[in-house]
Structures are given as structure tokens and as C-alpha cells.
PDB file of N, CA and C in Angstrom:
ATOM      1  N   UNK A   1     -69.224-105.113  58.649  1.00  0.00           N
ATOM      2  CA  UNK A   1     -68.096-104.548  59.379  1.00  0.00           C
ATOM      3  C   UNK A   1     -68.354-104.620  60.876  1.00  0.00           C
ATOM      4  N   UNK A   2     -67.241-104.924  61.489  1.00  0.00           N
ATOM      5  CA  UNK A   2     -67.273-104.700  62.777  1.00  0.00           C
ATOM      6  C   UNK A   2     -67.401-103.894  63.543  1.00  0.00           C
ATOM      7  N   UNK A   3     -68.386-103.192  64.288  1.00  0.00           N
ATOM      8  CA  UNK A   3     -68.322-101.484  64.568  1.00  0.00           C
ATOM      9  C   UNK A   3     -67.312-101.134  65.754  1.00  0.00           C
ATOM     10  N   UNK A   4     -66.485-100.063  65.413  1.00  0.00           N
ATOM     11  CA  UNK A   4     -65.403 -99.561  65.872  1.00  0.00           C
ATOM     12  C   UNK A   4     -65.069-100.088  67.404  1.00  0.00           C
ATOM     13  N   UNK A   5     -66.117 -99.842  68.420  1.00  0.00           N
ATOM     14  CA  UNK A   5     -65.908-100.076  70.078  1.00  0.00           C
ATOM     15  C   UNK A   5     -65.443-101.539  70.089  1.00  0.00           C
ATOM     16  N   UNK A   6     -66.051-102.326  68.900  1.00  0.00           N
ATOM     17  CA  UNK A   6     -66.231-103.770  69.190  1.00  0.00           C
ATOM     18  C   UNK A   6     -64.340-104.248  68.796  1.00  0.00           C
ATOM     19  N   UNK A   7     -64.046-103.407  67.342  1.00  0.00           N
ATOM     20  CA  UNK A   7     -62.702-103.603  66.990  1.00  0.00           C
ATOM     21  C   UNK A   7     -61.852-103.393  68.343  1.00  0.00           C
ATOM     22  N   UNK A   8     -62.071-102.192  68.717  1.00  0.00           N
ATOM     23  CA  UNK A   8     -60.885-101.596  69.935  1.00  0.00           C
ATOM     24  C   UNK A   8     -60.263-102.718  70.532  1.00  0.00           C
ATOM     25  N   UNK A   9     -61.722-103.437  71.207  1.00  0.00           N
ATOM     26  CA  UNK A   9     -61.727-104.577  72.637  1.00  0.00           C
ATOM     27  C   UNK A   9     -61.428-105.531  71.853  1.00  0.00           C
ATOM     28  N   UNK A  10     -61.288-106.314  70.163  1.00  0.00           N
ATOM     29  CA  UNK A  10     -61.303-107.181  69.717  1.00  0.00           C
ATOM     30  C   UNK A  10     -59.633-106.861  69.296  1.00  0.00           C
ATOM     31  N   UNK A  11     -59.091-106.048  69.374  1.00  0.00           N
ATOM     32  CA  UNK A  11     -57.711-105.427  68.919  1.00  0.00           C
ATOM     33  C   UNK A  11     -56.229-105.829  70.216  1.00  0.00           C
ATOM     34  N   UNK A  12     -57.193-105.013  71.131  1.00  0.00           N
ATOM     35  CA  UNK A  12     -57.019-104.633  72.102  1.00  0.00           C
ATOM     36  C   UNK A  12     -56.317-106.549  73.106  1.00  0.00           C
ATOM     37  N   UNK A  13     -57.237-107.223  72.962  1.00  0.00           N
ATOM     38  CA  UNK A  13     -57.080-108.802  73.333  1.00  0.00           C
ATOM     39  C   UNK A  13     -56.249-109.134  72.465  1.00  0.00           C
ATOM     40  N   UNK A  14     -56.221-108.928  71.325  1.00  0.00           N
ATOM     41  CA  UNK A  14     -55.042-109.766  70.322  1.00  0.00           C
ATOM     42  C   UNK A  14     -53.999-109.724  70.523  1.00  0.00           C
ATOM     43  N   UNK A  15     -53.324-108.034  70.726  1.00  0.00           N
ATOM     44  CA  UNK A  15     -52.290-107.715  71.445  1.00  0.00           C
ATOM     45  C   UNK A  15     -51.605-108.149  72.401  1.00  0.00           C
ATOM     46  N   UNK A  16     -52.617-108.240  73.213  1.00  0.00           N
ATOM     47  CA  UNK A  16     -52.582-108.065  74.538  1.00  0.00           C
ATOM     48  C   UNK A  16     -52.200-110.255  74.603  1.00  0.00           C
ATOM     49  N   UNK A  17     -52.461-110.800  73.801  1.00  0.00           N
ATOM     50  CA  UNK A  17     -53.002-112.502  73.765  1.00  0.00           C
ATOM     51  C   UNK A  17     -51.268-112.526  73.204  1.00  0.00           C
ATOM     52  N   UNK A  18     -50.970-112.187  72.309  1.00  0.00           N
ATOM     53  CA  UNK A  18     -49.615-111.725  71.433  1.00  0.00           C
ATOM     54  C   UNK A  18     -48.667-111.548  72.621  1.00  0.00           C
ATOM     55  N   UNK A  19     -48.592-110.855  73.160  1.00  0.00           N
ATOM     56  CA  UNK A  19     -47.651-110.400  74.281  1.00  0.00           C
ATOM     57  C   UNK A  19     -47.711-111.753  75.519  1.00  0.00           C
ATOM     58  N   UNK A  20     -48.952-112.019  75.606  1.00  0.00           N
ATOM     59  CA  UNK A  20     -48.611-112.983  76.555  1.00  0.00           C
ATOM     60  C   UNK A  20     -48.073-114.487  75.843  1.00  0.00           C
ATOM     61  N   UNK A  21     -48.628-114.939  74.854  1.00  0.00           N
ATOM     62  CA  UNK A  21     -47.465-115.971  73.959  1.00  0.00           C
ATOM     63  C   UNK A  21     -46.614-115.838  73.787  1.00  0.00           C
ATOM     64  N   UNK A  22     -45.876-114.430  73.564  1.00  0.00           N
ATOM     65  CA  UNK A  22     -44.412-114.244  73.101  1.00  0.00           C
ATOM     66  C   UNK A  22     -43.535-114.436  74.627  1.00  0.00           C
ATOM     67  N   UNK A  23     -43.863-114.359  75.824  1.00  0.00           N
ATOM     68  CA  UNK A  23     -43.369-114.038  76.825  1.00  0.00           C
ATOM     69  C   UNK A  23     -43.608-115.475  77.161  1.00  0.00           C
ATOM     70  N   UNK A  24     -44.121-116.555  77.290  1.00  0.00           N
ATOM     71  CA  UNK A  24     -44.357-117.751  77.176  1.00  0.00           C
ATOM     72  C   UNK A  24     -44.180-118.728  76.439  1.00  0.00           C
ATOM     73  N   UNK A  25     -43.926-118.742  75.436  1.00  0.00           N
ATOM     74  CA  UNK A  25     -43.627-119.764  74.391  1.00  0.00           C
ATOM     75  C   UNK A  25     -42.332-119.164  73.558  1.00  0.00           C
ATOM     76  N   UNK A  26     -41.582-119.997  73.401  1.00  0.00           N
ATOM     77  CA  UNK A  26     -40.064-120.115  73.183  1.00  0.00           C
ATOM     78  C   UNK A  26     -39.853-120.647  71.555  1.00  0.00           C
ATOM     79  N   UNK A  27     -41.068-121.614  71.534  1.00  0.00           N
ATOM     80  CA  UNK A  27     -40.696-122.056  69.606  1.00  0.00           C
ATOM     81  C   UNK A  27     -42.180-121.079  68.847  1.00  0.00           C
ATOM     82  N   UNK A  28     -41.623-120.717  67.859  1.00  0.00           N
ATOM     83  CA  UNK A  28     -42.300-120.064  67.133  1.00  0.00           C
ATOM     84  C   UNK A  28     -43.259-121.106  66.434  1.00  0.00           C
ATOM     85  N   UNK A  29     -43.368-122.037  66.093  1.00  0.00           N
ATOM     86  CA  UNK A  29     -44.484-122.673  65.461  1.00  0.00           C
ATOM     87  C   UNK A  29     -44.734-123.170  66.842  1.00  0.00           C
ATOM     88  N   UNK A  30     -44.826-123.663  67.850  1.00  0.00           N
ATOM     89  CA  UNK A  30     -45.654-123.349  68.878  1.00  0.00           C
ATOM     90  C   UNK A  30     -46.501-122.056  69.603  1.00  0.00           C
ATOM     91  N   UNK A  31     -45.973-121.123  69.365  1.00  0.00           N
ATOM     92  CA  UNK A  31     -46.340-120.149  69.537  1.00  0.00           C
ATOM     93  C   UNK A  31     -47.603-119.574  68.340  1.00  0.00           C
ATOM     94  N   UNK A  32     -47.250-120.117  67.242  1.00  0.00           N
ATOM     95  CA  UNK A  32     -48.343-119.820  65.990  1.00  0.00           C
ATOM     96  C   UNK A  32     -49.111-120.952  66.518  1.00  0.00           C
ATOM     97  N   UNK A  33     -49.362-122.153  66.284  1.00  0.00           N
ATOM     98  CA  UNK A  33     -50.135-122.845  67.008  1.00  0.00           C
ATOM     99  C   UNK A  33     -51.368-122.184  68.120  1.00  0.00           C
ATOM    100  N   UNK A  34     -50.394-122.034  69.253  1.00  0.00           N
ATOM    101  CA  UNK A  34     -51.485-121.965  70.018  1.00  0.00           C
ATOM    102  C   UNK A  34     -51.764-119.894  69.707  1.00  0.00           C
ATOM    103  N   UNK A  35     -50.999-119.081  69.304  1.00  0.00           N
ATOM    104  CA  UNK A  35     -52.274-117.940  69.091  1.00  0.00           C
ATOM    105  C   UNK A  35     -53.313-117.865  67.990  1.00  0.00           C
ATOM    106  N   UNK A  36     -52.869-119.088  67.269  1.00  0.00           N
ATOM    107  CA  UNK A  36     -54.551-119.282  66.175  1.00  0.00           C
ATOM    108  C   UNK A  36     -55.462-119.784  67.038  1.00  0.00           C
ATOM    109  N   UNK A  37     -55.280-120.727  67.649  1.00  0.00           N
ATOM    110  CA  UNK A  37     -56.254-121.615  68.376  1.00  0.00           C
ATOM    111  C   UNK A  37     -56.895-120.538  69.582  1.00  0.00           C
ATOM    112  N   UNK A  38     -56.021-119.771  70.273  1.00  0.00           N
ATOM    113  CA  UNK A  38     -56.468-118.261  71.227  1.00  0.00           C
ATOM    114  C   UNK A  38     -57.473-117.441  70.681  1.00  0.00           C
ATOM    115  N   UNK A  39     -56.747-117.121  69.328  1.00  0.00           N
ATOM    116  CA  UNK A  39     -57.512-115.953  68.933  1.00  0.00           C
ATOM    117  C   UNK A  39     -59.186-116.889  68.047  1.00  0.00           C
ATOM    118  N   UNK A  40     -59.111-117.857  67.758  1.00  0.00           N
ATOM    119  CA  UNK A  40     -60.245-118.079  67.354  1.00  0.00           C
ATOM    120  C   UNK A  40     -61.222-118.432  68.736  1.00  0.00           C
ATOM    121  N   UNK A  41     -60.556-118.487  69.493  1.00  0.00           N
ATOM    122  CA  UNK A  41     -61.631-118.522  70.923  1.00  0.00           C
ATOM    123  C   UNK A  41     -61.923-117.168  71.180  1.00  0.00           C
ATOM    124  N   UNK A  42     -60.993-116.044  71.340  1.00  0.00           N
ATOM    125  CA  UNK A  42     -60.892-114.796  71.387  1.00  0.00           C
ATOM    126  C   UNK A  42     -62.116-114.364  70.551  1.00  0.00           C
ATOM    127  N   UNK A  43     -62.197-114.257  69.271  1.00  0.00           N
ATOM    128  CA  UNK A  43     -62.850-113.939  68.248  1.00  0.00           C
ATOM    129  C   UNK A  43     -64.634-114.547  68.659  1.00  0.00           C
ATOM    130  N   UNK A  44     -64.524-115.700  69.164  1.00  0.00           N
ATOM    131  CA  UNK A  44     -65.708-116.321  69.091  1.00  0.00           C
ATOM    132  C   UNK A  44     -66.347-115.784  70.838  1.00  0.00           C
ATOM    133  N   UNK A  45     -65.561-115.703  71.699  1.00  0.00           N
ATOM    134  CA  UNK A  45     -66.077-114.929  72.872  1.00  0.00           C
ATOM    135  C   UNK A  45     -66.731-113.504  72.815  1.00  0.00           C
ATOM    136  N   UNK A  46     -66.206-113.140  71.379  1.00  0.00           N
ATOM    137  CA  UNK A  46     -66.615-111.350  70.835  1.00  0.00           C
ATOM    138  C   UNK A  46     -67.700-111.287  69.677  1.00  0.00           C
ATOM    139  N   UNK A  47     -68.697-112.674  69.466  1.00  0.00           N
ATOM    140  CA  UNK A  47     -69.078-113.236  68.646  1.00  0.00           C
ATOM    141  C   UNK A  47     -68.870-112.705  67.360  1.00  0.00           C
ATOM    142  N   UNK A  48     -67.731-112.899  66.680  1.00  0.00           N
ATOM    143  CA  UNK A  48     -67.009-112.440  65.442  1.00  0.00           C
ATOM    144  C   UNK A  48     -66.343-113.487  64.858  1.00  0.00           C
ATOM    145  N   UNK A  49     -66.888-113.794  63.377  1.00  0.00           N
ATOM    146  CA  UNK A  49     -66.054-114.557  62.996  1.00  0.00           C
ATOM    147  C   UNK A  49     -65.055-114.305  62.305  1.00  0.00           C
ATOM    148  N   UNK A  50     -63.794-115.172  61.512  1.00  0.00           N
ATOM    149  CA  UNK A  50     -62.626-115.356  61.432  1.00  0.00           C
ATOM    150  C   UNK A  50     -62.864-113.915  60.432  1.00  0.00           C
ATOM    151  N   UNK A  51     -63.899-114.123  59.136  1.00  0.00           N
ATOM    152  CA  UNK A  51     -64.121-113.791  58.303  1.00  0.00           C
ATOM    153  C   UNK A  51     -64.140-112.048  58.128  1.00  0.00           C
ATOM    154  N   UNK A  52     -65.453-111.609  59.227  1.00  0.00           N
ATOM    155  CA  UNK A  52     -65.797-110.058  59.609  1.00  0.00           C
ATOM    156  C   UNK A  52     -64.534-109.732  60.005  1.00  0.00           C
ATOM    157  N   UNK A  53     -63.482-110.206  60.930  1.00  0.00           N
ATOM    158  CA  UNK A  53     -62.612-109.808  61.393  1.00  0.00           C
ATOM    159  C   UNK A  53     -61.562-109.140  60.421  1.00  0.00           C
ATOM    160  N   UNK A  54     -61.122-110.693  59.277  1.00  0.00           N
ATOM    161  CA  UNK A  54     -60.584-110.509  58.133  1.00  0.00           C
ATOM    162  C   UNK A  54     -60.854-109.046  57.859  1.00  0.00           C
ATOM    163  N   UNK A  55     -62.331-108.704  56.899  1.00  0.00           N
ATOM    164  CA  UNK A  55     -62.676-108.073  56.382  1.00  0.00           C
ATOM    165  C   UNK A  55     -62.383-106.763  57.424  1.00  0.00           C
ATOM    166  N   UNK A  56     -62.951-106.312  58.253  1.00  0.00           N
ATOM    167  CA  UNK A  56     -63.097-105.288  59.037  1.00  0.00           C
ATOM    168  C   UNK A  56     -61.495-105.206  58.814  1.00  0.00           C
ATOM    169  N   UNK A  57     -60.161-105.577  59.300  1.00  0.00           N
ATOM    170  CA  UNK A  57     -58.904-104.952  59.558  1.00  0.00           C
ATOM    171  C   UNK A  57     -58.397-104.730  57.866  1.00  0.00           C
ATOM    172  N   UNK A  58     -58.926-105.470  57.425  1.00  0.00           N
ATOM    173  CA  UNK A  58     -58.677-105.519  55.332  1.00  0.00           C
ATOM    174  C   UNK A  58     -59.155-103.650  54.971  1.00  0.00           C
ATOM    175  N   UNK A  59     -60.283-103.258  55.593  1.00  0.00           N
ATOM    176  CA  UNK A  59     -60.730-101.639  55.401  1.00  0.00           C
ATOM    177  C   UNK A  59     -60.132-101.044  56.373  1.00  0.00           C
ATOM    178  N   UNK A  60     -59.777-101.295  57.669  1.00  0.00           N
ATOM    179  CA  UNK A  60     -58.839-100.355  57.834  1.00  0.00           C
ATOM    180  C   UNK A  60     -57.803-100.535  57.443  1.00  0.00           C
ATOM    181  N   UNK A  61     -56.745-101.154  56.716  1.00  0.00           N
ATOM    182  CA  UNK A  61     -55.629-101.338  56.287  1.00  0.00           C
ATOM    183  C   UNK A  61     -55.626-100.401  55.167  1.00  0.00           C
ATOM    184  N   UNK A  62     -56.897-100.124  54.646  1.00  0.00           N
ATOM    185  CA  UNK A  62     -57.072 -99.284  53.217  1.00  0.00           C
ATOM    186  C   UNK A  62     -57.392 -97.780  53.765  1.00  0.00           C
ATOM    187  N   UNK A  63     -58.000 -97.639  55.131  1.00  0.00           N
ATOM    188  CA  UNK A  63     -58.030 -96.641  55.331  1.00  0.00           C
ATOM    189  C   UNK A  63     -57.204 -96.011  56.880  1.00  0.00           C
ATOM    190  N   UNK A  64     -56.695 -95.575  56.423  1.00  0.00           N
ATOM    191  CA  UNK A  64     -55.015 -95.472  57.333  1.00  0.00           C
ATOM    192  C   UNK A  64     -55.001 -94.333  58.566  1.00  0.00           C
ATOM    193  N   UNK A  65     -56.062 -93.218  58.141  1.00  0.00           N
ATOM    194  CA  UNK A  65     -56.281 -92.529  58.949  1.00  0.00           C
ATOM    195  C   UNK A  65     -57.395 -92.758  60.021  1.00  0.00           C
ATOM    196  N   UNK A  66     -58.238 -93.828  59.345  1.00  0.00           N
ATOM    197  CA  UNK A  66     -59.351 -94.545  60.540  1.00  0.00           C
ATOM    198  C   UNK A  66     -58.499 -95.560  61.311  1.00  0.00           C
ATOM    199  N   UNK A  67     -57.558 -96.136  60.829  1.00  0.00           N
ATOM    200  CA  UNK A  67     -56.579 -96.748  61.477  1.00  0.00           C
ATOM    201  C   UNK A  67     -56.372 -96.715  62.654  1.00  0.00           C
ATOM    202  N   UNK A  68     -55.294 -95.229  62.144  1.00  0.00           N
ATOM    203  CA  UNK A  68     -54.413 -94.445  63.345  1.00  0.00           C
ATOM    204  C   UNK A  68     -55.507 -94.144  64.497  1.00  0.00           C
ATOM    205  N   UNK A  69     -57.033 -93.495  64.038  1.00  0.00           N
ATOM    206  CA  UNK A  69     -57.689 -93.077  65.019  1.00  0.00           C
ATOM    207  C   UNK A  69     -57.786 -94.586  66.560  1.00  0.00           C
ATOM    208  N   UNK A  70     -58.296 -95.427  65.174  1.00  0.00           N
ATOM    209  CA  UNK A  70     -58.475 -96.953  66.101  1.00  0.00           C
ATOM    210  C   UNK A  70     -57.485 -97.131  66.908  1.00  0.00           C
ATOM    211  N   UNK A  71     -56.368 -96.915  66.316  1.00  0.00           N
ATOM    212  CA  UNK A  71     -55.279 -97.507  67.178  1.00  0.00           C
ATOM    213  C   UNK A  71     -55.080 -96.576  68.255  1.00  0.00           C
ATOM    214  N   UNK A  72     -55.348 -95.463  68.228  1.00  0.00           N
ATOM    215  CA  UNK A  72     -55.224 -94.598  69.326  1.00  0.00           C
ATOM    216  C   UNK A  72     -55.769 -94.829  70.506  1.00  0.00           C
ATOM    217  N   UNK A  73     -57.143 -95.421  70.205  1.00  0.00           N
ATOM    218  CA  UNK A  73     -57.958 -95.977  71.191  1.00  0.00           C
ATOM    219  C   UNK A  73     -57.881 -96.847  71.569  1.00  0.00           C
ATOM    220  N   UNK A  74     -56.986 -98.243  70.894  1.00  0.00           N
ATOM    221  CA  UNK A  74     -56.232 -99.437  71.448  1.00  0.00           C
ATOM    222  C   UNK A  74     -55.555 -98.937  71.998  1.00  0.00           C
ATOM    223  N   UNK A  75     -54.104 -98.124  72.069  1.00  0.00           N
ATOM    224  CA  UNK A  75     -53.417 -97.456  72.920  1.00  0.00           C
ATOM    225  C   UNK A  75     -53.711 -97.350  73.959  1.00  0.00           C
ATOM    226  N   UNK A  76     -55.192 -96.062  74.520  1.00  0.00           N
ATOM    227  CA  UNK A  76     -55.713 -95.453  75.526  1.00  0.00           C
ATOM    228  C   UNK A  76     -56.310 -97.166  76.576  1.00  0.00           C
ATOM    229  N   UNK A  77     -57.015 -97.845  75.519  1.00  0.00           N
ATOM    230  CA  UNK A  77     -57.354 -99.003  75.876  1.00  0.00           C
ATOM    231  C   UNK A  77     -56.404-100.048  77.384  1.00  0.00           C
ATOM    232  N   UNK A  78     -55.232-100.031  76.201  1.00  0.00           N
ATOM    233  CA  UNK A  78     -54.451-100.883  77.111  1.00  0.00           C
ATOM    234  C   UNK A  78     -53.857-100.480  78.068  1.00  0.00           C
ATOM    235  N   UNK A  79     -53.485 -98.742  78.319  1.00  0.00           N
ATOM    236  CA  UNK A  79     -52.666 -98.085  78.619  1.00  0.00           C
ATOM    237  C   UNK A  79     -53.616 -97.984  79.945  1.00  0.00           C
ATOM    238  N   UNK A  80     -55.276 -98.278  80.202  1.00  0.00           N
ATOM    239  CA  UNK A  80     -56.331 -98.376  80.590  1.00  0.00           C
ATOM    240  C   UNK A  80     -55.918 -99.890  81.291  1.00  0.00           C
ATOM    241  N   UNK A  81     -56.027-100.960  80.989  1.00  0.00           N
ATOM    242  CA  UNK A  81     -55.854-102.249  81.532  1.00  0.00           C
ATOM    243  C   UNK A  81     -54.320-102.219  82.039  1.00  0.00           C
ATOM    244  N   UNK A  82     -53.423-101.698  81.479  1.00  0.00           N
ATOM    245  CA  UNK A  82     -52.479-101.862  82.578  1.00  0.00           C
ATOM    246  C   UNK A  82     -52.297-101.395  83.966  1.00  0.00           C
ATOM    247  N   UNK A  83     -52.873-100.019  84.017  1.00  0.00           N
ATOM    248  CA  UNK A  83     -53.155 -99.110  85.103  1.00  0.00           C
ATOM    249  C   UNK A  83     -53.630-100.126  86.183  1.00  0.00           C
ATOM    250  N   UNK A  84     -55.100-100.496  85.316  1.00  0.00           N
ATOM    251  CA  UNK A  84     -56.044-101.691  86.600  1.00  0.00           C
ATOM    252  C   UNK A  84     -54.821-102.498  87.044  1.00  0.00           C
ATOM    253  N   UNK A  85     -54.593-103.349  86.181  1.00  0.00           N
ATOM    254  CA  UNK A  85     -53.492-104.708  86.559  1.00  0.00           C
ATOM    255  C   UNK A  85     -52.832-103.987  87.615  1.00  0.00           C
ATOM    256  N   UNK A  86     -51.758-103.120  87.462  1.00  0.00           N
ATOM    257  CA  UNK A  86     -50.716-102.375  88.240  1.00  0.00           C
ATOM    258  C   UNK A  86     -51.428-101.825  89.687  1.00  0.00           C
ATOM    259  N   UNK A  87     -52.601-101.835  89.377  1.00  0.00           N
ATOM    260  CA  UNK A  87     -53.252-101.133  90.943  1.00  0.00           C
ATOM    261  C   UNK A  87     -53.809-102.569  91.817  1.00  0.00           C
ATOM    262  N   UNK A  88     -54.262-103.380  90.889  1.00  0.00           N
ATOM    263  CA  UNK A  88     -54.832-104.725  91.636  1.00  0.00           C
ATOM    264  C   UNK A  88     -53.485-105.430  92.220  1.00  0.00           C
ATOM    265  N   UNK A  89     -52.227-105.265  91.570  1.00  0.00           N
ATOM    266  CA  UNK A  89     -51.286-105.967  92.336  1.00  0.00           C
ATOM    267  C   UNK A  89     -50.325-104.922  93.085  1.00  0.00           C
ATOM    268  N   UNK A  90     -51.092-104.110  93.620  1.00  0.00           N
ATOM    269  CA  UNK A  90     -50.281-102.855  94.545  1.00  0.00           C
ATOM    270  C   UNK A  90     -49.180-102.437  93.625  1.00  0.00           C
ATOM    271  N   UNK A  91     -49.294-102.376  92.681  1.00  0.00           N
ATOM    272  CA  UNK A  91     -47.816-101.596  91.927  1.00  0.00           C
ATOM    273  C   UNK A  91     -48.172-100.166  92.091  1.00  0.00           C
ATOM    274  N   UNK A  92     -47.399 -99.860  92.050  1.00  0.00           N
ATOM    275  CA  UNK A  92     -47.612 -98.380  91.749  1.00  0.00           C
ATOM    276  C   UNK A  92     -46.917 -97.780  90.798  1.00  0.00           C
ATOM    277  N   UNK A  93     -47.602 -96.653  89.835  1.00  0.00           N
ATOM    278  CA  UNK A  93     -47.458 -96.198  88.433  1.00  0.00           C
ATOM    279  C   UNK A  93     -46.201 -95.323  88.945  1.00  0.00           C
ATOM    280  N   UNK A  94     -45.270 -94.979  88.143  1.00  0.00           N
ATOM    281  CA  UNK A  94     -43.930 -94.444  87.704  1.00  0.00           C
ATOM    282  C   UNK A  94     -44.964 -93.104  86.560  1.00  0.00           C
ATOM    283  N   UNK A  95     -44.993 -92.290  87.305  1.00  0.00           N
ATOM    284  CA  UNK A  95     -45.507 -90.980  86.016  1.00  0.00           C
ATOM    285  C   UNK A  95     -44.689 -90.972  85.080  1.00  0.00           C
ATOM    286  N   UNK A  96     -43.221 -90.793  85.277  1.00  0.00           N
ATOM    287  CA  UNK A  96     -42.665 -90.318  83.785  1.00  0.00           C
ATOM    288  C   UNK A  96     -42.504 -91.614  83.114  1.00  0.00           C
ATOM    289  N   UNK A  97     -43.216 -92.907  83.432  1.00  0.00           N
ATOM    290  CA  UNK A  97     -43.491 -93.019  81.990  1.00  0.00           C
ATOM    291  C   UNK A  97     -44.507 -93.459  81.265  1.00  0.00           C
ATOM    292  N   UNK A  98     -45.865 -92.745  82.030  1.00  0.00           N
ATOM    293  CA  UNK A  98     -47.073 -92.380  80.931  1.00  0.00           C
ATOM    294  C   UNK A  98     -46.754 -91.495  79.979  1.00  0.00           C
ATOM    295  N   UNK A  99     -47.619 -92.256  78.852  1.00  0.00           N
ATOM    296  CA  UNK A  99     -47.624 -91.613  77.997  1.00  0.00           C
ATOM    297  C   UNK A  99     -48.439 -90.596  77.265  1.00  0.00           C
ATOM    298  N   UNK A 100     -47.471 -89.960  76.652  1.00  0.00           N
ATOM    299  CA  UNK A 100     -48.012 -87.884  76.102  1.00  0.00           C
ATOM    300  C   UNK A 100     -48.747 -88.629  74.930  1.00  0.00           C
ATOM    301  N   UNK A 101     -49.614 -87.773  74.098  1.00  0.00           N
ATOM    302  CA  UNK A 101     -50.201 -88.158  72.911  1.00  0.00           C
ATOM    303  C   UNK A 101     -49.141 -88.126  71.904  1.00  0.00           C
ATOM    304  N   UNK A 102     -47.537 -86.998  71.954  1.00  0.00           N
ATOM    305  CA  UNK A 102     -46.985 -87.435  71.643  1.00  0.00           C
ATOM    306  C   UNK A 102     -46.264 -88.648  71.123  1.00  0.00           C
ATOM    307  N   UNK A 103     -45.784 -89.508  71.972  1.00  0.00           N
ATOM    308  CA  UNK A 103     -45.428 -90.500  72.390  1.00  0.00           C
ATOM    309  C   UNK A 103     -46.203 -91.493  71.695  1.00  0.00           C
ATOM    310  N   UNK A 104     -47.625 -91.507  72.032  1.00  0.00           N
ATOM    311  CA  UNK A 104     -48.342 -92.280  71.157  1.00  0.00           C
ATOM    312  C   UNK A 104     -48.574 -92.407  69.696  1.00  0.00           C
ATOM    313  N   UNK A 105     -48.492 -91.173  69.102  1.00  0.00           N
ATOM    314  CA  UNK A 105     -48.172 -90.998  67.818  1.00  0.00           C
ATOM    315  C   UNK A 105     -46.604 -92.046  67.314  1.00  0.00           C
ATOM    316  N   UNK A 106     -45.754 -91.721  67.978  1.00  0.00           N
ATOM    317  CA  UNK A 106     -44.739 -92.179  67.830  1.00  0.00           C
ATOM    318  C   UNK A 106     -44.651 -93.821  67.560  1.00  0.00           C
ATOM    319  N   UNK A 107     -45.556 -94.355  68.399  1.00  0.00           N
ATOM    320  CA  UNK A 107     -45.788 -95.792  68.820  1.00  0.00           C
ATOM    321  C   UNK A 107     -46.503 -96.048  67.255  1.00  0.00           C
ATOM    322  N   UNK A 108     -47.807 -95.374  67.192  1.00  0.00           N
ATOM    323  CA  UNK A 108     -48.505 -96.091  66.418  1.00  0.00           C
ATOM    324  C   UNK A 108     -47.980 -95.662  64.417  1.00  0.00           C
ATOM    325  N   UNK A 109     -46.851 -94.525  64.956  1.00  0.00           N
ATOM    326  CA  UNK A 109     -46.363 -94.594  63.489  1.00  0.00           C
ATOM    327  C   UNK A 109     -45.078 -96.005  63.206  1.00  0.00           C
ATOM    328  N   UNK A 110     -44.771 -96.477  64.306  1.00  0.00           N
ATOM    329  CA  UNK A 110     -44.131 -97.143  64.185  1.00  0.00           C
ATOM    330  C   UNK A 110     -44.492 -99.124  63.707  1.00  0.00           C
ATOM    331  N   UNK A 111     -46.415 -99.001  64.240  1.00  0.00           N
ATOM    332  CA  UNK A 111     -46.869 -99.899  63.668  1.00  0.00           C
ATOM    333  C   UNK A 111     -47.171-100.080  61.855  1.00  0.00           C
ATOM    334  N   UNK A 112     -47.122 -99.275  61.489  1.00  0.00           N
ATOM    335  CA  UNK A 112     -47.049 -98.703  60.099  1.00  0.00           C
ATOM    336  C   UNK A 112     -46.128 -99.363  59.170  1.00  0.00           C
TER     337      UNK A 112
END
């Protein structure tokens, strides 16, 4: 198994790899294309193969409440890298709309 910190940051890029293909690529079997070919670079930069990965999201899929915890911390994660991004390009954060733990619940029941 993959131990948890390693999932977050290995979660955390997929997403994050996901969002930037979808916002970039226009045909869907191009878009599958190149996020297999991403994420197996992805995967191999986190030295993880296709396989552990498999397996590791296969037990949390079975266990739903280690899940939710994980995903919470993907949440905090990204919610973490956007902040940076937004400060490195002088943006500046809009408070109301960080998010409550509320809110996050909401999100990650909706990955479900």
C-alpha cells in the first residue's frame, strides 16, 4: 500500500493533471490519451507503479471512511496550492469563498 502522505500528493496531481486536460483538450480520446501517458509519468515521478496505485485506491474504495478522511486532505492540499499559485501571480484571495469544513464535506460527498 501506498502510505497515506504519499496518496494525498499522488491524488492531489491527478486532479489537479485532470483539470488541466479538461481545460485544454477539446476531444475526449485525446484527452484520455494524453492523461494516461501524464499520469504514468506522474505516477513514476512519485516512484509508484500503475499497479500499488491500482491497489492502494481499490482499499480505499472499500474503505469509505478512510476515503473521506484522504480526501479531506486532498481538499486542504489543493485548497493549499491554489492559495500559493494566487499569491505568486499577485491575485488576491476573495474570503467568502474559502472554504468552511462544511462546504468540504459537501464537495467530497458529492465525489461519492
Amino acid at each position: 500500500m501506498i502510505p497515506e502522505t504519499d496518496m494525498v500528493r499522488i491524488l492531489a496531481d491527478v486532479h489537479t493533471t485532470e483539470a488541466q486536460i479538461e481545460r485544454q483538450i477539446i476531444y475526449p480520446d485525446t484527452a484520455l490519451m494524453s492523461y494516461n501517458y501524464i499520469q504514468d509519468e506522474l505516477l513514476k515521478r512519485h516512484g509508484v507503479t500503475q499497479q500499488q496505485f491500482r491497489d492502494t485506491y481499490r482499499y480505499y474504495l472499500n474503505h469509505l471512511k478512510e476515503m473521506d478522511q484522504l480526501y479531506e486532505e486532498i481538499i486542504d492540499t489543493l485548497s493549499t496550492r491554489e492559495s500559493k499559485a494566487k499569491a505568486a501571480a499577485g491575485i488576491q484571495e476573495d474570503s467568502t469563498q474559502s472554504q468552511t469544513p462544511s462546504s468540504r464535506r459537501r464537495f467530497i460527498d458529492k465525489l461519492k
